[in-house]
N, C-alpha and C. Protein backbone atom coordinates (compact mmCIF):
# COMPACT_ATOMS: atom_id res chain seq x y z
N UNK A 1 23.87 7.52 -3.55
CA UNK A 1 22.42 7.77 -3.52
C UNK A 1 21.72 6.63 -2.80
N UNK A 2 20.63 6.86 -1.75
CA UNK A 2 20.14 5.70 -0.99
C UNK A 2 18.41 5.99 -1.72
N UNK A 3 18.16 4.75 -2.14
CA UNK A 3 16.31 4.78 -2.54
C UNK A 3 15.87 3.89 -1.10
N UNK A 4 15.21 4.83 -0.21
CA UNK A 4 13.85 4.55 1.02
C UNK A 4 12.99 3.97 0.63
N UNK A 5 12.85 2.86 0.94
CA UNK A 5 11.42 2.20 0.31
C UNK A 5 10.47 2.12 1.55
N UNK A 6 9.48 3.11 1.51
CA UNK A 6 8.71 3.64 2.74
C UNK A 6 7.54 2.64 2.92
N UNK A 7 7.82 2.07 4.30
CA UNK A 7 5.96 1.10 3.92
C UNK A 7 5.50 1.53 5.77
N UNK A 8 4.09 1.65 5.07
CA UNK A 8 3.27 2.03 6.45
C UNK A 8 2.87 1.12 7.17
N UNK A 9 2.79 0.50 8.51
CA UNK A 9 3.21 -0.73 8.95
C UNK A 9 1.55 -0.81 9.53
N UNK A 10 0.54 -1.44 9.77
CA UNK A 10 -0.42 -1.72 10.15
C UNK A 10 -0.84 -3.06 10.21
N UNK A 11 -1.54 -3.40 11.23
CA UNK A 11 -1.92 -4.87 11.96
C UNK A 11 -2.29 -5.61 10.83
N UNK A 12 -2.01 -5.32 9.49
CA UNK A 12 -2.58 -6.16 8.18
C UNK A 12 -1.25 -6.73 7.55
N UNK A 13 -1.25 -7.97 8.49
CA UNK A 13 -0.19 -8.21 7.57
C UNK A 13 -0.37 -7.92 5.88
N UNK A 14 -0.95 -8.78 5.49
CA UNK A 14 -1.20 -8.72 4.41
C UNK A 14 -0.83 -7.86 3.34
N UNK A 15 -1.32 -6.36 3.79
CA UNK A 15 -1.10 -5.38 3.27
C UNK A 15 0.14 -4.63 3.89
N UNK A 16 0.81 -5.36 4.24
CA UNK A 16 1.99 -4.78 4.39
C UNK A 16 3.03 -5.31 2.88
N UNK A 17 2.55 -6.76 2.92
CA UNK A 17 3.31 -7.57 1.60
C UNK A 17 2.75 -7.01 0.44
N UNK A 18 1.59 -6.88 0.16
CA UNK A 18 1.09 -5.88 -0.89
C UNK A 18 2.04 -4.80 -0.96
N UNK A 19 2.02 -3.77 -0.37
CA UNK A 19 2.84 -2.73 -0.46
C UNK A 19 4.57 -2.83 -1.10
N UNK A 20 5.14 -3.55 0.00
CA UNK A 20 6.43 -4.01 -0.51
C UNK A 20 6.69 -4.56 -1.46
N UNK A 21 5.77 -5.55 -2.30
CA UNK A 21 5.62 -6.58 -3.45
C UNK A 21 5.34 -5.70 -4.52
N UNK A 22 4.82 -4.20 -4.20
CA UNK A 22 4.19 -3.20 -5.40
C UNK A 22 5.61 -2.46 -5.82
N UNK A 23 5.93 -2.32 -4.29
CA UNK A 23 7.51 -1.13 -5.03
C UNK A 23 8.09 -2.38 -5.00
N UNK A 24 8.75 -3.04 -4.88
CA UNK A 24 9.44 -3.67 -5.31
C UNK A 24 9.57 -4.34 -7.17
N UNK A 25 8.24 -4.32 -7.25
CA UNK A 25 8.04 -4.70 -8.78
C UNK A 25 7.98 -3.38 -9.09
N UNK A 26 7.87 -2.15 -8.35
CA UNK A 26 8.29 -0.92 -9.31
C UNK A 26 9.72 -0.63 -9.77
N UNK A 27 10.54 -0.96 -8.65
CA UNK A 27 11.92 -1.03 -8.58
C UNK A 27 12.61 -1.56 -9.85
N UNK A 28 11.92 -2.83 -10.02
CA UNK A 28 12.72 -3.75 -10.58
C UNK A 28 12.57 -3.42 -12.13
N UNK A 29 11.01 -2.80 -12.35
CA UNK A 29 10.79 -2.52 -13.51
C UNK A 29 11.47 -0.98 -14.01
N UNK A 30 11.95 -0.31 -13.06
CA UNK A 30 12.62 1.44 -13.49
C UNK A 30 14.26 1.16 -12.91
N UNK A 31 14.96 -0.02 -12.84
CA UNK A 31 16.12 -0.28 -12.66
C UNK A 31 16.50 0.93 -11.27
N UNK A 32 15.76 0.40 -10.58
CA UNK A 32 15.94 1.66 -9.25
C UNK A 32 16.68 0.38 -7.70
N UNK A 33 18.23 0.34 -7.95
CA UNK A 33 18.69 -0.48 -6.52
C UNK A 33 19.61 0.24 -5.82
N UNK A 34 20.16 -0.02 -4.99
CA UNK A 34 19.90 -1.29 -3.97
C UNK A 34 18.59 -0.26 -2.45
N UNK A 35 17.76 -0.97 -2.16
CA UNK A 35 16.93 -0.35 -1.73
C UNK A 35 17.07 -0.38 -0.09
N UNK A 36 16.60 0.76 0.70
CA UNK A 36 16.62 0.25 2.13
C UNK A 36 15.28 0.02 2.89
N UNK A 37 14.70 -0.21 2.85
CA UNK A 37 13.04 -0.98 3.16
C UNK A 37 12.81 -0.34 4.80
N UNK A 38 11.94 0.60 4.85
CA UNK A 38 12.00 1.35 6.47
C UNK A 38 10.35 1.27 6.60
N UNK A 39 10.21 0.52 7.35
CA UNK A 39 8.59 0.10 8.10
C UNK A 39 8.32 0.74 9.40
N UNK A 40 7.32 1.48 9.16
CA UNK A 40 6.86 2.65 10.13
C UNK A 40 5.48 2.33 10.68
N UNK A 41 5.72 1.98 12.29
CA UNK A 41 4.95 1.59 13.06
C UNK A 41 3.87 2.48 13.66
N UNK A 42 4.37 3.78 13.81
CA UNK A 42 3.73 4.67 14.55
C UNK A 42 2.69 4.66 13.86
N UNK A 43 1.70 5.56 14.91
CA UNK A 43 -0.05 6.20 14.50
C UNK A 43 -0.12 7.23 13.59
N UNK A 44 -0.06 7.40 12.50
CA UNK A 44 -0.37 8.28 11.40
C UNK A 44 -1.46 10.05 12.08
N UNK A 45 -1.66 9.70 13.79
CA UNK A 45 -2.07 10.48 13.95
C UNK A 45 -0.77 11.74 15.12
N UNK A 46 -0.18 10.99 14.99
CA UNK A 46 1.73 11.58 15.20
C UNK A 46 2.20 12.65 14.54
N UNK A 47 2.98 13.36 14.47
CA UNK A 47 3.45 14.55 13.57
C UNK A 47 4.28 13.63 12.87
N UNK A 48 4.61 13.87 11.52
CA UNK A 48 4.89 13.00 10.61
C UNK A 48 6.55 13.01 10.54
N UNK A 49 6.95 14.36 11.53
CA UNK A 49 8.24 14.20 11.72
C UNK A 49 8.90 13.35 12.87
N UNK A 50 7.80 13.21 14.22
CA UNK A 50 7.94 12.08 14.66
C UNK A 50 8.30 10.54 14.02
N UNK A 51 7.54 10.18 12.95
CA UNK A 51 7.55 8.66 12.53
C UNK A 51 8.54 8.50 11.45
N UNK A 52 8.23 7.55 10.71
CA UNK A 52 9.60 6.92 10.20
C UNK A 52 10.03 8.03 8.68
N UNK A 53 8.59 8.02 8.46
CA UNK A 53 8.91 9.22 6.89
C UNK A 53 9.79 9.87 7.23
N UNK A 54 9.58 10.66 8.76
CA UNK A 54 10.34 12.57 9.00
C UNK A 54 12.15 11.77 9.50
N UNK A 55 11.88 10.58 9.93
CA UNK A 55 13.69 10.39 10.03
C UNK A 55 14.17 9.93 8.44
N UNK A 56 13.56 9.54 7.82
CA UNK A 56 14.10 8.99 6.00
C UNK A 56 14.47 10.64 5.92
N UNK A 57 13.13 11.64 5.96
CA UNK A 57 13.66 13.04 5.36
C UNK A 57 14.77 13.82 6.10
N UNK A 58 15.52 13.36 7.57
CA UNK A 58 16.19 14.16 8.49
C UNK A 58 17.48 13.35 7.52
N UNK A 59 17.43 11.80 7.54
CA UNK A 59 18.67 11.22 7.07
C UNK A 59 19.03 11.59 5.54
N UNK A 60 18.13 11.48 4.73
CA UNK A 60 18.13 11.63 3.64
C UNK A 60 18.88 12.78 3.08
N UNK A 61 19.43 12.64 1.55
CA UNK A 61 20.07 14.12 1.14
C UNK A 61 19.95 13.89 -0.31
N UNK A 62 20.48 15.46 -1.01
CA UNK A 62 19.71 15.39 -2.45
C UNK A 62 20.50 14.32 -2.90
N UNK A 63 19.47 14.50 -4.02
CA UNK A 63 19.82 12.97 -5.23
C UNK A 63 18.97 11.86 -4.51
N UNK A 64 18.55 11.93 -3.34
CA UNK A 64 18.38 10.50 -2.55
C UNK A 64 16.57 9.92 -3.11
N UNK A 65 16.19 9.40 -2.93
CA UNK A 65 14.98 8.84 -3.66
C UNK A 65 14.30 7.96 -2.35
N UNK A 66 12.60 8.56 -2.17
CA UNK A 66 11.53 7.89 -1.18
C UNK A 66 10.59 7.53 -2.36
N UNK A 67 10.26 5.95 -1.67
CA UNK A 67 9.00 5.52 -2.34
C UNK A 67 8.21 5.04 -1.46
N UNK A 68 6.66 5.12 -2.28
CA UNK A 68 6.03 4.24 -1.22
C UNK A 68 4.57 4.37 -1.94
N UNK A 69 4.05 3.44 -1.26
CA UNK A 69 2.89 2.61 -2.28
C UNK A 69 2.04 3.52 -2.70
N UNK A 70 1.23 4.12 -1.91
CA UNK A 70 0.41 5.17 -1.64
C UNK A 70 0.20 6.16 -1.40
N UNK A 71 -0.14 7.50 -1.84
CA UNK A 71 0.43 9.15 -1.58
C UNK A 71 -0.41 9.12 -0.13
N UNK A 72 -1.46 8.29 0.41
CA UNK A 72 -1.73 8.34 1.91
C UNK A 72 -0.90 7.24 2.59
N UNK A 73 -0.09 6.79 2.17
CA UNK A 73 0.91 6.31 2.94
C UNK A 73 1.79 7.08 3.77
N UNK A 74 1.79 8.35 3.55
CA UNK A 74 3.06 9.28 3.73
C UNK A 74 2.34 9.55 4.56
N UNK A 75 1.07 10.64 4.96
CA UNK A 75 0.58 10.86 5.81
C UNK A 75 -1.16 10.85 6.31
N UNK A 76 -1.36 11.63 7.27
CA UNK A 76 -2.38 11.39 7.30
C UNK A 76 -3.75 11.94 7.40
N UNK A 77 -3.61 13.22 6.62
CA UNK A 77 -4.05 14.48 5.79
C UNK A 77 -3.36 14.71 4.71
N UNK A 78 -4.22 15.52 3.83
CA UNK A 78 -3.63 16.51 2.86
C UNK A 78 -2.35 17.11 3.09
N UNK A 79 -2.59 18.07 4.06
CA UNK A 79 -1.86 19.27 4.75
C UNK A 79 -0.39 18.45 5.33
N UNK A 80 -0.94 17.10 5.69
CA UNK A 80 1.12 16.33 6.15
C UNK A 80 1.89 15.94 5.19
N UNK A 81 0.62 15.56 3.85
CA UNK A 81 0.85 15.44 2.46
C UNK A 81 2.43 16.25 1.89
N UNK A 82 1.72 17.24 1.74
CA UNK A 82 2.12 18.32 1.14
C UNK A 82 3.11 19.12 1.88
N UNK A 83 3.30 18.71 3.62
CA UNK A 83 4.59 19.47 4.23
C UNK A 83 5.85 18.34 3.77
N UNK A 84 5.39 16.94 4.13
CA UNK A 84 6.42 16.31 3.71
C UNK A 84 6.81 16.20 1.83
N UNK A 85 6.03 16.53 1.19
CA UNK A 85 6.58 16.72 -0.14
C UNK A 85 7.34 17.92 -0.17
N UNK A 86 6.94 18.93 0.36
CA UNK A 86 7.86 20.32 0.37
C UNK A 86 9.21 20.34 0.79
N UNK A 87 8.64 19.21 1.99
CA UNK A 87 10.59 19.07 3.01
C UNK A 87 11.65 18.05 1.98
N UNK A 88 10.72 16.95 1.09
CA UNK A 88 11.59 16.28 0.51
C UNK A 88 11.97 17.56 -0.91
N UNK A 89 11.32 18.21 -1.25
CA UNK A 89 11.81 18.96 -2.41
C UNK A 89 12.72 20.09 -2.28
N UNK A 90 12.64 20.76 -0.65
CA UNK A 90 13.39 21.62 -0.21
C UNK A 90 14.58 21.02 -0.31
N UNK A 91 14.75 19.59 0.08
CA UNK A 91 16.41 18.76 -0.07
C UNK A 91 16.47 18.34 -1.19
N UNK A 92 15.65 18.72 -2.25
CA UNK A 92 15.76 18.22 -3.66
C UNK A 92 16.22 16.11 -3.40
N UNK A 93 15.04 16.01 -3.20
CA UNK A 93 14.77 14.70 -2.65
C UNK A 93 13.48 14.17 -3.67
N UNK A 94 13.76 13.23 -4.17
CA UNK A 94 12.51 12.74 -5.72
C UNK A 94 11.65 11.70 -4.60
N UNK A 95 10.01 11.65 -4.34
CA UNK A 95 9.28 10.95 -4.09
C UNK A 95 8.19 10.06 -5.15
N UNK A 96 8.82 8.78 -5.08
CA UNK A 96 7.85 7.94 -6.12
C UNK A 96 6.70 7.14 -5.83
N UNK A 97 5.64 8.00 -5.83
CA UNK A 97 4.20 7.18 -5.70
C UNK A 97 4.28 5.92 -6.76
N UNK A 98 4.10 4.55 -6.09
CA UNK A 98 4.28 3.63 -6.89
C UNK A 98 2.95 3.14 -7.86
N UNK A 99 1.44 3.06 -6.99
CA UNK A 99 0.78 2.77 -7.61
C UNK A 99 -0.13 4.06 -8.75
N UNK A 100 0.48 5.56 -8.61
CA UNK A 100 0.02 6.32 -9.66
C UNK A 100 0.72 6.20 -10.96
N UNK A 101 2.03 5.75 -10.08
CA UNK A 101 3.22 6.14 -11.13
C UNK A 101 3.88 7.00 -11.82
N UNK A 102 3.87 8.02 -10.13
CA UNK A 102 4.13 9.26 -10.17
C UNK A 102 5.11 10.05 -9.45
N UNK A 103 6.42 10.97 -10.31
CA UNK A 103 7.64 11.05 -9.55
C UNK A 103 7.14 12.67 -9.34
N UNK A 104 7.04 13.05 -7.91
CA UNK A 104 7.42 14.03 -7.16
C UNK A 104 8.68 14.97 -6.96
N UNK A 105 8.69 15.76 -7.77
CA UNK A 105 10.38 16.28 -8.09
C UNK A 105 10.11 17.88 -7.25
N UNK A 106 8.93 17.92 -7.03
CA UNK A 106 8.68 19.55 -6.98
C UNK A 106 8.50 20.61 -7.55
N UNK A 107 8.06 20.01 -8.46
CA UNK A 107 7.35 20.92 -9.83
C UNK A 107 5.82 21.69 -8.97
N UNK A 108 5.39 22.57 -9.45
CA UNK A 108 4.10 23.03 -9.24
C UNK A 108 3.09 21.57 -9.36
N UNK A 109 3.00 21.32 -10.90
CA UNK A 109 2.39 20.39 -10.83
C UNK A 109 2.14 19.33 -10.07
N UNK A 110 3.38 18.69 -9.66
CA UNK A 110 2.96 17.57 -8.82
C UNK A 110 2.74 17.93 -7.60
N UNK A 111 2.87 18.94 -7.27
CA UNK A 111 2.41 19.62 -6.10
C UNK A 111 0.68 19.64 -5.82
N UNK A 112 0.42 20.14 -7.33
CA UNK A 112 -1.06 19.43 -7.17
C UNK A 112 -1.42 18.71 -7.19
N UNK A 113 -0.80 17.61 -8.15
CA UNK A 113 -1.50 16.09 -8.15
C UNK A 113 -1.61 15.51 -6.61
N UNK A 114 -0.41 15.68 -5.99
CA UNK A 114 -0.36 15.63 -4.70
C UNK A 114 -1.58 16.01 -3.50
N UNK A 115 -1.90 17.10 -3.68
CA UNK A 115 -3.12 17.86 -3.08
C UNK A 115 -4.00 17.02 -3.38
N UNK A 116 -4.48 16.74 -4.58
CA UNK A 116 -5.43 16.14 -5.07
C UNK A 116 -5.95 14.71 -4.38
N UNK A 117 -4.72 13.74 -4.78
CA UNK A 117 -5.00 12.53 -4.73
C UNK A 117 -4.81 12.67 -2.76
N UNK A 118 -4.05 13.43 -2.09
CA UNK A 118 -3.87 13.10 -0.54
C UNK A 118 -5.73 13.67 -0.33
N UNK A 119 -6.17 14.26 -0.86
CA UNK A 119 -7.59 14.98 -0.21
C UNK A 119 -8.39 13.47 -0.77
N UNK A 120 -8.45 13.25 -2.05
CA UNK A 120 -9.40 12.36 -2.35
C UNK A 120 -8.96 10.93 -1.66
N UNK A 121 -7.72 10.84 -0.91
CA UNK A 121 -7.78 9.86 -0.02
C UNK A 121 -8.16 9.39 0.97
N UNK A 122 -7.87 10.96 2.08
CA UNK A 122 -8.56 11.62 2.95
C UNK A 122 -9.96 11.00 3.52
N UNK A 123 -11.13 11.80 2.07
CA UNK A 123 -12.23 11.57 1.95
C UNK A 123 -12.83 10.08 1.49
N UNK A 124 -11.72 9.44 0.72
CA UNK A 124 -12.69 8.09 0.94
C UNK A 124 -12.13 7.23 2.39
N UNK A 125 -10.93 7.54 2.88
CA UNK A 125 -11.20 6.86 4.43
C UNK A 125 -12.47 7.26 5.08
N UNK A 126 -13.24 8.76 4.97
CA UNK A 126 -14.32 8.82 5.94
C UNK A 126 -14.85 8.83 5.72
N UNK A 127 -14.97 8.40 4.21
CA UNK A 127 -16.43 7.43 3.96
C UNK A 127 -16.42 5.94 4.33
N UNK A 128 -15.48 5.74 3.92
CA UNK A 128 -15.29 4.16 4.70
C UNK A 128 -15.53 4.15 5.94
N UNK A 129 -15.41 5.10 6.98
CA UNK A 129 -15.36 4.87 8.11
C UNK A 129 -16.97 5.59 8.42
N UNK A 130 -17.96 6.05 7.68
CA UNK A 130 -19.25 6.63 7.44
C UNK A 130 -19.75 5.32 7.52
N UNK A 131 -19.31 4.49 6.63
CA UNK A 131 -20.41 3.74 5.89
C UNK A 131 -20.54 2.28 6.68
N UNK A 132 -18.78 2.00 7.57
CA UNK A 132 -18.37 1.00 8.56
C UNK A 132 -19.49 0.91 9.94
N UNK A 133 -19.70 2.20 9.95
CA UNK A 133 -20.25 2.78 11.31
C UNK A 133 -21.45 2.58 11.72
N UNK A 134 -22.18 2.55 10.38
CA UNK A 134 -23.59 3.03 9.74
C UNK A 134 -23.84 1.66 9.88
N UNK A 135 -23.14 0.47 9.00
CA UNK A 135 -23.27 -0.84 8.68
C UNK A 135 -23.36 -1.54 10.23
N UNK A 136 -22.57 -1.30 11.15
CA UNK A 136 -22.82 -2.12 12.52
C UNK A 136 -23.59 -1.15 13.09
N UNK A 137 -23.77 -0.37 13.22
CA UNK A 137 -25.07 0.03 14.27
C UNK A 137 -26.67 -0.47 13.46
N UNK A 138 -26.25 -0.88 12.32
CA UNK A 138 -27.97 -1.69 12.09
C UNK A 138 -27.99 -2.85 12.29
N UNK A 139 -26.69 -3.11 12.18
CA UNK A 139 -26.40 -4.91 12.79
C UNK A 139 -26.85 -5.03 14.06
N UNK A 140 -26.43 -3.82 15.35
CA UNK A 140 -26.55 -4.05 16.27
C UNK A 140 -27.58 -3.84 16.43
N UNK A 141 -28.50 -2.81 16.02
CA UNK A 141 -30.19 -2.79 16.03
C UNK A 141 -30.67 -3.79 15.46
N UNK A 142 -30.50 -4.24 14.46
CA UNK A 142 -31.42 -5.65 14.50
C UNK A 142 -30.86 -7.09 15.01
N UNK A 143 -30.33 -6.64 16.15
CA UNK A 143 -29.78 -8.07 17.07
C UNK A 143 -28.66 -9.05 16.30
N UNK A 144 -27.92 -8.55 15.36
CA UNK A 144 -27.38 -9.43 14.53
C UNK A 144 -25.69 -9.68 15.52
N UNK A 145 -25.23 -10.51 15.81
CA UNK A 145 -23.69 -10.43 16.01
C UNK A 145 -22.53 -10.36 15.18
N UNK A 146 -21.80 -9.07 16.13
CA UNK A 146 -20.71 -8.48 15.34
C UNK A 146 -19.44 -9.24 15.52
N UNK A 147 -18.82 -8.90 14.29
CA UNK A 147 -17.36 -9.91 14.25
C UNK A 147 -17.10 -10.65 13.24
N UNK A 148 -16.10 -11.15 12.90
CA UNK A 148 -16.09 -12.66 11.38
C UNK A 148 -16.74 -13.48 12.04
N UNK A 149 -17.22 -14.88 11.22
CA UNK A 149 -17.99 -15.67 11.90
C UNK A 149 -16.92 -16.50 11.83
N UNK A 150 -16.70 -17.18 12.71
CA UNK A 150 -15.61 -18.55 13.08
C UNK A 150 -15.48 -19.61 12.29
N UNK A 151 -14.21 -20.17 11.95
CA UNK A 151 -14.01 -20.85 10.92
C UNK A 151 -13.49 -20.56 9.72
N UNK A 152 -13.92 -21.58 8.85
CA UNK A 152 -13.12 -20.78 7.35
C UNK A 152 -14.24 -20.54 6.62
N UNK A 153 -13.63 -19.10 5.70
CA UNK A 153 -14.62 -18.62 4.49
C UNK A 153 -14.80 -19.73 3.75
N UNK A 154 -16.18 -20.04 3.41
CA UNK A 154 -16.65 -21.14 2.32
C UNK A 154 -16.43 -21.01 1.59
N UNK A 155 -16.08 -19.34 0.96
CA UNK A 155 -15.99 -19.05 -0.35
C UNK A 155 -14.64 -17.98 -0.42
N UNK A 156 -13.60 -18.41 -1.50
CA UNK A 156 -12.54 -17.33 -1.34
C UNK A 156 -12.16 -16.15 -2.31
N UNK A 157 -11.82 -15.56 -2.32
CA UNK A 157 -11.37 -14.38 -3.68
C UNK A 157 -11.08 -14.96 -4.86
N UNK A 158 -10.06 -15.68 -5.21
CA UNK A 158 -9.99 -16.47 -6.06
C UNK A 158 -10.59 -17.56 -6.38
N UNK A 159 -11.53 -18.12 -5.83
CA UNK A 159 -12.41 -19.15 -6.42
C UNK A 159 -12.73 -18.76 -7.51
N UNK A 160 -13.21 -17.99 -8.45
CA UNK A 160 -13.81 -17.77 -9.87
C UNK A 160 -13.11 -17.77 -10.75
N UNK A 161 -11.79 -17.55 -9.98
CA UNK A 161 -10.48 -17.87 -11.29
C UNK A 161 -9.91 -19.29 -11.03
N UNK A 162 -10.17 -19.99 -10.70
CA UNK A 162 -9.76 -21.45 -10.67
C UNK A 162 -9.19 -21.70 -11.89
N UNK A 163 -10.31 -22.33 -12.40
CA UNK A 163 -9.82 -22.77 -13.96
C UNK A 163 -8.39 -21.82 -14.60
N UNK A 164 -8.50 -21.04 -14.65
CA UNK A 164 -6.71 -20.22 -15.03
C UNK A 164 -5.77 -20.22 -14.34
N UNK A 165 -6.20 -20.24 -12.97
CA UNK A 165 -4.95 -20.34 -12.08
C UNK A 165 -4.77 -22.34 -12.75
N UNK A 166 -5.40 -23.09 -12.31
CA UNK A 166 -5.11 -24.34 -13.14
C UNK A 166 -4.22 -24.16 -14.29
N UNK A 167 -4.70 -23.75 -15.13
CA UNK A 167 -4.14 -23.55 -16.48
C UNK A 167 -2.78 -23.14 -16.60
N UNK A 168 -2.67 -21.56 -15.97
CA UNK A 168 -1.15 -21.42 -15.65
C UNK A 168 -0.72 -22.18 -15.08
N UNK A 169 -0.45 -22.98 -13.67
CA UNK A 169 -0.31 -24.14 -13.13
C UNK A 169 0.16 -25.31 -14.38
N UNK A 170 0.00 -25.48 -15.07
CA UNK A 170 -0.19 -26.19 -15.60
C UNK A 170 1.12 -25.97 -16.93
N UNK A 171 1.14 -24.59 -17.43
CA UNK A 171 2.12 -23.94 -17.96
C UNK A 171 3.19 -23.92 -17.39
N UNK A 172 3.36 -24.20 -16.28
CA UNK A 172 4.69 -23.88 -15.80
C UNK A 172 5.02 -22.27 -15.32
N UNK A 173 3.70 -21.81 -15.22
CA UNK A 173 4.02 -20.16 -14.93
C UNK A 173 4.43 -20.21 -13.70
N UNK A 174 5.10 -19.06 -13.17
CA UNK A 174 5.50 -19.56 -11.64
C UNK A 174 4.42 -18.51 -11.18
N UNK A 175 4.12 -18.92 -9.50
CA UNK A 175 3.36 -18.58 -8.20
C UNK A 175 3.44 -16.62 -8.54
N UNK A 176 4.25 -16.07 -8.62
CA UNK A 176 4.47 -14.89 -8.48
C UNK A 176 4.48 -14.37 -9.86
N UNK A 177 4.08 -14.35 -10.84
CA UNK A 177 3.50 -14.31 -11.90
C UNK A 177 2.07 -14.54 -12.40
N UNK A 178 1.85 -15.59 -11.53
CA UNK A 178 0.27 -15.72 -11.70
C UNK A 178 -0.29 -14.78 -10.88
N UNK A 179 -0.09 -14.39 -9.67
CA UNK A 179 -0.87 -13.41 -8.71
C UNK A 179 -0.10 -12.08 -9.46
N UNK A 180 0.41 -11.70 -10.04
CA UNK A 180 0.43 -10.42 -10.78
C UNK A 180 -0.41 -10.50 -11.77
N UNK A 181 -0.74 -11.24 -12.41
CA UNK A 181 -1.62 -11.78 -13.55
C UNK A 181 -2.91 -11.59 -13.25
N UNK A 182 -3.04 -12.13 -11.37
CA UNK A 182 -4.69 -12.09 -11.43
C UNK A 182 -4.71 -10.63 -10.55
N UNK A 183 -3.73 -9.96 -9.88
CA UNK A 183 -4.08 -8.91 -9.37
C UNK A 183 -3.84 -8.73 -7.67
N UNK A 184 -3.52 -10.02 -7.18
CA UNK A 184 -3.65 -10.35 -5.63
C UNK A 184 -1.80 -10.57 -5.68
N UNK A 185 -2.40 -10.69 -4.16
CA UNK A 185 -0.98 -10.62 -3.49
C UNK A 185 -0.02 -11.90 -3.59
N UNK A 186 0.82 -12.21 -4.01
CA UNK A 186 1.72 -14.02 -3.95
C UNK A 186 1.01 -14.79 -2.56
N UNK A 187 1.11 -13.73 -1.44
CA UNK A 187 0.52 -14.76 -0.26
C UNK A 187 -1.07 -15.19 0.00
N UNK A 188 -1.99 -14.30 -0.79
CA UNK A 188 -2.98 -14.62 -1.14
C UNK A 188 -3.05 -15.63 -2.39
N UNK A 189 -2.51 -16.16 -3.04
CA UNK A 189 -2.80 -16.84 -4.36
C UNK A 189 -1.95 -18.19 -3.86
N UNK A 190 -1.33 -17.87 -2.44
CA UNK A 190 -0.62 -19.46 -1.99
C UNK A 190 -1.26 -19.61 -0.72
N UNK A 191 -2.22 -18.78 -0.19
CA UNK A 191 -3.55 -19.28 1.08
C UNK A 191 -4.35 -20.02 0.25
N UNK A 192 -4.68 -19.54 -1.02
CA UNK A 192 -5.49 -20.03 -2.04
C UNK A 192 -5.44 -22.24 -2.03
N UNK A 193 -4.09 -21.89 -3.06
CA UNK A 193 -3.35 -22.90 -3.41
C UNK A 193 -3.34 -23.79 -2.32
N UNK A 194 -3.06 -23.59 -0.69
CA UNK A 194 -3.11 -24.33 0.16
C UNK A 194 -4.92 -24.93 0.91
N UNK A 195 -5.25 -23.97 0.90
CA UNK A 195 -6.34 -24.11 0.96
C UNK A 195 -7.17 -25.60 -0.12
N UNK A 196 -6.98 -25.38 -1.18
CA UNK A 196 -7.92 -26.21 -2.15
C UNK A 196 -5.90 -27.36 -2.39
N UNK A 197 -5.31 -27.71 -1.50
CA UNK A 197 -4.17 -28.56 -1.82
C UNK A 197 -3.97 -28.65 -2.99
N UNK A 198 -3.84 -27.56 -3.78
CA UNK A 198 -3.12 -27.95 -4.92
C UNK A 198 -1.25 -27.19 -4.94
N UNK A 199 -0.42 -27.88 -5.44
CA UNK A 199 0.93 -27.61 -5.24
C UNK A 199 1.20 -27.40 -6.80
């Protein structure tokens, strides 16, 4: 049996380690090994059998197990949603949404949950991308300049948790325990750490 650990590859780093750091602590917590980690570069606006999902489902065979962080990870509609859940269930192929915490076997049901959560994903990308749009064209009407402003943020995500990150620090908790603790990523809670030099 091979478990796919599916991650959608985008110019964020960041959130690429998020992703992998999520199944991976899913893994570890449902005794699910040895894993093969397949990072998919292509444009989500590709046929989904083009990119890396549709070769996991060409290679793949029953018993075999896909995960991946996000039920819009897989694709990029509803409708690619729900072909690639059909193609993995047609091979009796189990898909594990990591952050619902939800196994895809091909039941009716998860067939809907599926529908569900790929549409309500759908729709908050285009609101995000409503509200992105909306936000710089008043910037640009009232003469404001677009872009990050240069330099470093004065102020960071974790600044308000100082004092606990201290504290654990202090416990002996390790680095990758505390950023599960506060919710962020290990490489965010050690930009942190470097940032304000504390070791």
């Amino acid at each position: 049996m091979t478990n796919f650990a599916y991650l959608r590859v985008s110019r964020d780093t960041q959130d690429v380690t998020n992703q992998k750091f999520g199944i991976l602590d899913y893994c570890n917590a449902n005794g699910i090994s040895p894993i093969r980690v397949v990072e998919d570069t292509e444009s989500r606006k590709k046929p989904w059998r083009e990119r890396g999902i549709g070769q996991i489902l060409k290679d793949a065979v029953e018993g075999d197990v896909v995960l991946a962080a996000e039920i819009s990870r897989l694709g990029g509609s509803p409708l690619q949603v729900l072909e690639i859940l059909e193609e993995a269930a047609r091979k009796k192929i189990s898909v594990h949404i990591v952050k619902s915490n939800i196994i895809m076997d091909g039941s009716l049901q998860t067939a809907i949950i599926a529908t569900v959560l790929g549409l309500a994903a759908q729709i908050e990308r285009e609101f995000i991308s409503v509200r992105t749009k909306e936000a710089l064209a008043k910037r640009r009407a009232d003469g404001l300049k677009l872009g990050r402003p240069r330099g470093e943020a004065q102020n960071l995500k974790l600044d308000p948790q100082r004092d606990m990150i201290l504290d654990f620090i202090a416990k002996k908790v390790s680095r990758r325990s505390i950023a599960r603790i506060l919710g962020c990523s290990p490489s965010t809670l050690y930009a942190w750490l470097k940032r304000h030099k504390i070791k």
